[in-house]
N, C-alpha and C. Protein backbone atom coordinates (compact mmCIF):
# COMPACT_ATOMS: atom_id res chain seq x y z
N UNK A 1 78.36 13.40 -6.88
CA UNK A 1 78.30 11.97 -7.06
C UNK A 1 78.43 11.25 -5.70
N UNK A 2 79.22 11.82 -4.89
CA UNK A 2 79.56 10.93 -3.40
C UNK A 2 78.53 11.10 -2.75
N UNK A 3 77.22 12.55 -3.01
CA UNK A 3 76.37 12.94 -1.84
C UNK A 3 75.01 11.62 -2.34
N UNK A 4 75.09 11.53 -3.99
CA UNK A 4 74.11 10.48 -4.22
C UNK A 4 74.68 9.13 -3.67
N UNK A 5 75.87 8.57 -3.71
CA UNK A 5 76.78 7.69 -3.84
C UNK A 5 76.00 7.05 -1.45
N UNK A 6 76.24 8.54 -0.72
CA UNK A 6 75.69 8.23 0.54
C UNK A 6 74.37 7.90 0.63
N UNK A 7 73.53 9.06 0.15
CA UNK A 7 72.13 8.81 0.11
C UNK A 7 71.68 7.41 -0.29
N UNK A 8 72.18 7.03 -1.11
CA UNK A 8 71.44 5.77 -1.28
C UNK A 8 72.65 4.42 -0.19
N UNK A 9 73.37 4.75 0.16
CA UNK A 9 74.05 3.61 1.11
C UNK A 9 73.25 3.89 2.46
N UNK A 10 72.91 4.96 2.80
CA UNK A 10 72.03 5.62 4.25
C UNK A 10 70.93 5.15 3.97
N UNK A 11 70.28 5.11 3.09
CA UNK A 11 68.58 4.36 2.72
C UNK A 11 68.93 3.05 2.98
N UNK A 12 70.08 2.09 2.33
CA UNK A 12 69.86 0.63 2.33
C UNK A 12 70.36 0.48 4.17
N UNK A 13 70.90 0.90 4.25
CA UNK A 13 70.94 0.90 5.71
C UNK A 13 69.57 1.09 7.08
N UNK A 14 69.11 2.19 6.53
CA UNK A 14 67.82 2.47 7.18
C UNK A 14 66.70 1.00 6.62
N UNK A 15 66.62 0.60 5.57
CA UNK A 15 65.97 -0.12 4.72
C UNK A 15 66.44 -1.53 5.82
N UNK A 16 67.48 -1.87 5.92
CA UNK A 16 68.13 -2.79 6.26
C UNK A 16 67.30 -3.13 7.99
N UNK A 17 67.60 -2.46 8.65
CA UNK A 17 67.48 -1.88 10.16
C UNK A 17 66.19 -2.58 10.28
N UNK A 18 65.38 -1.10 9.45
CA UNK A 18 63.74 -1.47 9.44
C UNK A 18 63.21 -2.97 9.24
N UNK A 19 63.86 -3.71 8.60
CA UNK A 19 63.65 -4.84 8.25
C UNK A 19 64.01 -5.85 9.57
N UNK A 20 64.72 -5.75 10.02
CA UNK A 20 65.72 -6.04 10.95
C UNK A 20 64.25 -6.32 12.39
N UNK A 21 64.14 -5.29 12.60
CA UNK A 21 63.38 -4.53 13.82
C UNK A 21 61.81 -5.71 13.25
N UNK A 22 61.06 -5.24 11.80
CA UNK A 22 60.15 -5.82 11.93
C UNK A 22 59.59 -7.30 11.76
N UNK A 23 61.40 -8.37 11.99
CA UNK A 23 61.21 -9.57 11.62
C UNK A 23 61.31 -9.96 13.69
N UNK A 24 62.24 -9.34 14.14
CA UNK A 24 62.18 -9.66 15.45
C UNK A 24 60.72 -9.34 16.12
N UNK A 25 60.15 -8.28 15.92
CA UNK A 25 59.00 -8.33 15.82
C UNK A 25 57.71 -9.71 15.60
N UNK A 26 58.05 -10.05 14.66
CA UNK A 26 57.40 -11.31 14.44
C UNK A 26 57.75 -12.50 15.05
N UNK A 27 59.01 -12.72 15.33
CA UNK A 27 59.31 -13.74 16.28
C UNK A 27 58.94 -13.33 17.31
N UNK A 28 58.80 -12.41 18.02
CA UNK A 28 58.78 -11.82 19.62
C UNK A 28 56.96 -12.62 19.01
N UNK A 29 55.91 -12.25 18.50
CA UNK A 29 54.83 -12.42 18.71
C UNK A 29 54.30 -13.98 18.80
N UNK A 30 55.30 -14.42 17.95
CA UNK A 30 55.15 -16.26 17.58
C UNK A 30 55.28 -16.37 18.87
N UNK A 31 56.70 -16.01 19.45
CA UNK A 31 56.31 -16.67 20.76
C UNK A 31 55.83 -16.60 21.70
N UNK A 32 55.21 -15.29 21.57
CA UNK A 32 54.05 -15.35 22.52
C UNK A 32 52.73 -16.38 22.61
N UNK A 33 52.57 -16.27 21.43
CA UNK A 33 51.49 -17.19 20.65
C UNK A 33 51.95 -18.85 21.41
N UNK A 34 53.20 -19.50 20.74
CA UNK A 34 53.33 -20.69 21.43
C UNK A 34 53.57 -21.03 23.23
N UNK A 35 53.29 -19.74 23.70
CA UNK A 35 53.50 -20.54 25.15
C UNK A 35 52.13 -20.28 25.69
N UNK A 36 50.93 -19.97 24.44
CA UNK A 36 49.91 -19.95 25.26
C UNK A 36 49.17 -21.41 25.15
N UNK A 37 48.55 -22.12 25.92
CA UNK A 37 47.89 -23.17 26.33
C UNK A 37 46.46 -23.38 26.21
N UNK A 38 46.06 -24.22 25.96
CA UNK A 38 44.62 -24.44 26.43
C UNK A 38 44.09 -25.81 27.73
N UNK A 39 43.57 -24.64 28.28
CA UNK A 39 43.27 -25.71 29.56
C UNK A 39 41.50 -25.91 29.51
N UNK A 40 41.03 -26.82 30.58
CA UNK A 40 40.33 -27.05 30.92
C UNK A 40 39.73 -27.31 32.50
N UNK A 41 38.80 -26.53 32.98
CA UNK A 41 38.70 -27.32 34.75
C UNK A 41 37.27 -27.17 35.02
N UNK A 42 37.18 -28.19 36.17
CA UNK A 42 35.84 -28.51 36.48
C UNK A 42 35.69 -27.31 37.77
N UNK A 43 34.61 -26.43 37.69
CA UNK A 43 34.27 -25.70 38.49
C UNK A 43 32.88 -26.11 39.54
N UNK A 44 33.14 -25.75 40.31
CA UNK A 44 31.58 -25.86 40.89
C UNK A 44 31.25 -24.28 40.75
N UNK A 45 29.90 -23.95 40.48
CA UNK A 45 29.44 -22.15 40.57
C UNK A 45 28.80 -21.83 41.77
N UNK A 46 28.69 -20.85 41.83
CA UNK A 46 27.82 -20.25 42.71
C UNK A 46 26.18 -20.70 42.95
N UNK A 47 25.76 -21.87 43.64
CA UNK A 47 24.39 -21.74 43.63
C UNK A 47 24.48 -23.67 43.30
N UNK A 48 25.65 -23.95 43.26
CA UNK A 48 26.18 -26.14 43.07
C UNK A 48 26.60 -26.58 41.55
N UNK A 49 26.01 -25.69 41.02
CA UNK A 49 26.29 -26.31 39.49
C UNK A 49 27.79 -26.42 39.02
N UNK A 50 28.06 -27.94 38.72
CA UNK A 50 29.48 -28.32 38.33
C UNK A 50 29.61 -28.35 36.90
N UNK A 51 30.69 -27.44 36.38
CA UNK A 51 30.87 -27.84 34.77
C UNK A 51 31.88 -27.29 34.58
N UNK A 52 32.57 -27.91 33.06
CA UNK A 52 33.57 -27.64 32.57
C UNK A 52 33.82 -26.44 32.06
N UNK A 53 34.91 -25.56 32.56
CA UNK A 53 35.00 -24.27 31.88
C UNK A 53 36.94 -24.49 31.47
N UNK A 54 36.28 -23.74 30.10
CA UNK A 54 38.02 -24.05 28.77
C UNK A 54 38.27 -22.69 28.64
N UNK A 55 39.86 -22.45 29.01
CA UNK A 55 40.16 -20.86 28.47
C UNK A 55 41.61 -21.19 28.10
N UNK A 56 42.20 -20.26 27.43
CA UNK A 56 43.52 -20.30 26.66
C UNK A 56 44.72 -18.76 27.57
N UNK A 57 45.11 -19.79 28.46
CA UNK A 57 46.54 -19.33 29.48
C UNK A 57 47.81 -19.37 29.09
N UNK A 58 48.22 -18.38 29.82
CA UNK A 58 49.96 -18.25 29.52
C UNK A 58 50.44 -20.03 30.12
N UNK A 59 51.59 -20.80 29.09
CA UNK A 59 51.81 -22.10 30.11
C UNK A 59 52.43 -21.78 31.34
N UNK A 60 53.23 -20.65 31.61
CA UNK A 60 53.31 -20.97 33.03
C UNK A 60 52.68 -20.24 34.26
N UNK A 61 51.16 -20.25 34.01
CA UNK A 61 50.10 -19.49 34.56
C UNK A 61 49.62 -21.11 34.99
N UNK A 62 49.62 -21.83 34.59
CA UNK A 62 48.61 -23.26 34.80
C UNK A 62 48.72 -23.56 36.34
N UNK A 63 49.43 -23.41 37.04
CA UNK A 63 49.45 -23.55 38.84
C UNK A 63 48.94 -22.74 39.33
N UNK A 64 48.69 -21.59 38.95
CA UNK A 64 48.22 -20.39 39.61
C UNK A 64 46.90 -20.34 38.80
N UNK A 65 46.20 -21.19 37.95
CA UNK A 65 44.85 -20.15 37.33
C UNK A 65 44.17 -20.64 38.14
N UNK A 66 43.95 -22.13 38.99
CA UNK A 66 42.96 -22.16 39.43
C UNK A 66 42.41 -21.72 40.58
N UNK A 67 43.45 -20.63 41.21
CA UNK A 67 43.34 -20.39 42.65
C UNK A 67 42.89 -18.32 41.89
N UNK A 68 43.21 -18.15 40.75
CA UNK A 68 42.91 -16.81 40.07
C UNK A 68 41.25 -16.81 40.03
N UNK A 69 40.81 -18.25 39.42
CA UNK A 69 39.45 -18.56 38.89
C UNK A 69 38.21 -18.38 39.89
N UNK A 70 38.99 -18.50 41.15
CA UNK A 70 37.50 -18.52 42.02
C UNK A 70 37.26 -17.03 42.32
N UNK A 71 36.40 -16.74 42.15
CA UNK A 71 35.45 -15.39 42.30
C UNK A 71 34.97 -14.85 41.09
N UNK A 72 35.60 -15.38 39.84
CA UNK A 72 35.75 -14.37 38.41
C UNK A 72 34.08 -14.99 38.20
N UNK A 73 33.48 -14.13 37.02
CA UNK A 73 32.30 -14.22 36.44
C UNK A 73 32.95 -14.98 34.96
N UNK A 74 32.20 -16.28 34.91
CA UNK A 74 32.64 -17.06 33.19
C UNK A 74 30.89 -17.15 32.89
N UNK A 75 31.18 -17.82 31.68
CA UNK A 75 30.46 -17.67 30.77
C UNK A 75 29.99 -18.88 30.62
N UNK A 76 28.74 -19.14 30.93
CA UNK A 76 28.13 -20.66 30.93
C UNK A 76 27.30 -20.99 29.57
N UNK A 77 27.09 -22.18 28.97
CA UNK A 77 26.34 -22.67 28.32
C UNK A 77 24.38 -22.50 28.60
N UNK A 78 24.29 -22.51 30.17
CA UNK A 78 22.93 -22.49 30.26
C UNK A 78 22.60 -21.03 30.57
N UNK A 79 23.11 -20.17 30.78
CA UNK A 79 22.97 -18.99 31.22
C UNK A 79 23.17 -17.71 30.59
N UNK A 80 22.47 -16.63 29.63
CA UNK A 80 22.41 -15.43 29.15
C UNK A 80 23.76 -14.43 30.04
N UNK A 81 24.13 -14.49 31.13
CA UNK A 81 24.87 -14.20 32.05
C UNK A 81 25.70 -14.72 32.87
N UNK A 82 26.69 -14.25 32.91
CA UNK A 82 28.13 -14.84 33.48
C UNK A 82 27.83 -15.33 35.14
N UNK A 83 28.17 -16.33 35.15
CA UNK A 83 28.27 -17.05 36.68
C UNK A 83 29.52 -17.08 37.87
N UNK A 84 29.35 -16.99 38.17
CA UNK A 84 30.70 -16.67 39.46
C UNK A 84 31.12 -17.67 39.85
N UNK A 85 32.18 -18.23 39.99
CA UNK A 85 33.01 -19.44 40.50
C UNK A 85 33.12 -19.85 41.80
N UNK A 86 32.22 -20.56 42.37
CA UNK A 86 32.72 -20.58 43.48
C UNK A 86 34.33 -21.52 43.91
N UNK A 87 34.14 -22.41 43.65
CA UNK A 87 35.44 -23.55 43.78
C UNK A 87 36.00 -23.78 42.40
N UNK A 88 37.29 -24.17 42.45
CA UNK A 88 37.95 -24.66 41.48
C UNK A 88 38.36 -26.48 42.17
N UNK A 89 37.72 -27.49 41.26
CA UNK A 89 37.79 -28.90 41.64
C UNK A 89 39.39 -29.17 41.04
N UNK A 90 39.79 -28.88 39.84
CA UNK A 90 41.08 -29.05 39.23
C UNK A 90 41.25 -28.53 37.64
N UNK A 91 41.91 -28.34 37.07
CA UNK A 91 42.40 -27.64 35.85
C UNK A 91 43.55 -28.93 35.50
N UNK A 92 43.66 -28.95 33.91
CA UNK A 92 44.25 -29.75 33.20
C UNK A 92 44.56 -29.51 31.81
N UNK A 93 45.45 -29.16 31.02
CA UNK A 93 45.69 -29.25 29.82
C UNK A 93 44.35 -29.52 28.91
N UNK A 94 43.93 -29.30 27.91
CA UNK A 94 42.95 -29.75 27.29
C UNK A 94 42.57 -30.96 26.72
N UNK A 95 44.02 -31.60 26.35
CA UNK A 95 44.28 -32.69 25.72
C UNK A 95 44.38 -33.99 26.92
N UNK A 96 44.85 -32.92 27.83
CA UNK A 96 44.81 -34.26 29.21
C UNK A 96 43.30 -34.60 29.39
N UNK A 97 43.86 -35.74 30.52
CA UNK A 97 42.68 -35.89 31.42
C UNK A 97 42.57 -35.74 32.79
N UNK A 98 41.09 -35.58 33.09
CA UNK A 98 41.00 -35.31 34.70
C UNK A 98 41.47 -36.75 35.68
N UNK A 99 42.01 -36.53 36.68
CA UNK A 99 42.48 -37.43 38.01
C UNK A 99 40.96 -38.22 38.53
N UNK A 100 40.05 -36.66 38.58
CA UNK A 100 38.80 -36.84 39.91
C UNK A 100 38.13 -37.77 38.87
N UNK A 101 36.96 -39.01 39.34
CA UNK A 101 36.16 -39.70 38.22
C UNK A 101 35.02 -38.56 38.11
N UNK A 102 34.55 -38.21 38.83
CA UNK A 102 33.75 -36.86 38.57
C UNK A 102 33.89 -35.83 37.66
N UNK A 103 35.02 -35.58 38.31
CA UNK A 103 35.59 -34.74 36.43
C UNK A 103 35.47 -35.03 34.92
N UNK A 104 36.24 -36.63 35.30
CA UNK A 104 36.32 -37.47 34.09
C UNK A 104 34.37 -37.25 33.31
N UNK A 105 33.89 -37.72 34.00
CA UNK A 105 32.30 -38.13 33.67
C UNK A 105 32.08 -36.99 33.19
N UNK A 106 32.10 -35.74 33.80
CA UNK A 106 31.60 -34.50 33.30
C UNK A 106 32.35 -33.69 32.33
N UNK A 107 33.26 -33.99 31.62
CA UNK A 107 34.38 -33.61 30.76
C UNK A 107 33.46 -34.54 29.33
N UNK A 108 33.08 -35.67 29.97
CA UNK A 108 32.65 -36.83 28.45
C UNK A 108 31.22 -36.41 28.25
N UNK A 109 30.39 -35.39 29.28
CA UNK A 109 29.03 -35.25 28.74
C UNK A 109 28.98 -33.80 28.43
N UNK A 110 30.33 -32.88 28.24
CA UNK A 110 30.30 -31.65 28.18
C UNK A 110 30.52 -31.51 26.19
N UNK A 111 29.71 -30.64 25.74
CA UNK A 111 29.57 -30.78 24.51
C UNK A 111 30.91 -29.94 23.94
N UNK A 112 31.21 -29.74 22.66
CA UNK A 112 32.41 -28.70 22.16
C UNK A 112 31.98 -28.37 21.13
């Protein structure tokens, strides 16, 4: 009677744990999830063409992406093939707005 009496106190325990482990689990992922961002920045490419390119960053990556961004190959609207960055003009929250009026203008004729 005591060996059933353990067995089942050692299961709710293990039962317990497991549970334990796969709720922190889920918080650990939420918050990964909430500190990621969506930005936006005006690039110039390789070859003059200026346009808006949107990607979803860690938030405290936002000082450092735009100096990451120049050289990478993105993904343009007019182009079958990824374009190379030459300059980064500025990066901004998605919801923000751009400083440069250049930006501004080309942010209001960029489609979504």
């Amino acid at each position: 009677m005591m060996k059933l009496l353990f067995k089942h106190y050692l299961a709710l325990n293990l039962l317990s744990v497991s549970l334990l482990f796969i709720s922190v689990d889920s918080v650990a992922k939420a918050t990964d999830k909430a500190s990621k961002i969506k930005v936006k920045c005006h690039v110039e490419l390789v070859g003059g063409s200026d346009i808006i390119h949107f990607g979803i960053i860690q938030a405290k990556g936002l000082v450092k992406y735009s100096t990451w961004l120049v050289g990478k190959k993105i993904a343009t609207g007019f182009s079958k093939q990824k374009q190379q960055v030459h300059q980064v003009k500025e990066c901004v929250k998605s919801n923000d707005d751009f400083s440069n009026a250049l930006s501004k203008k080309l942010d209001e004729n960029t489609a979504r």
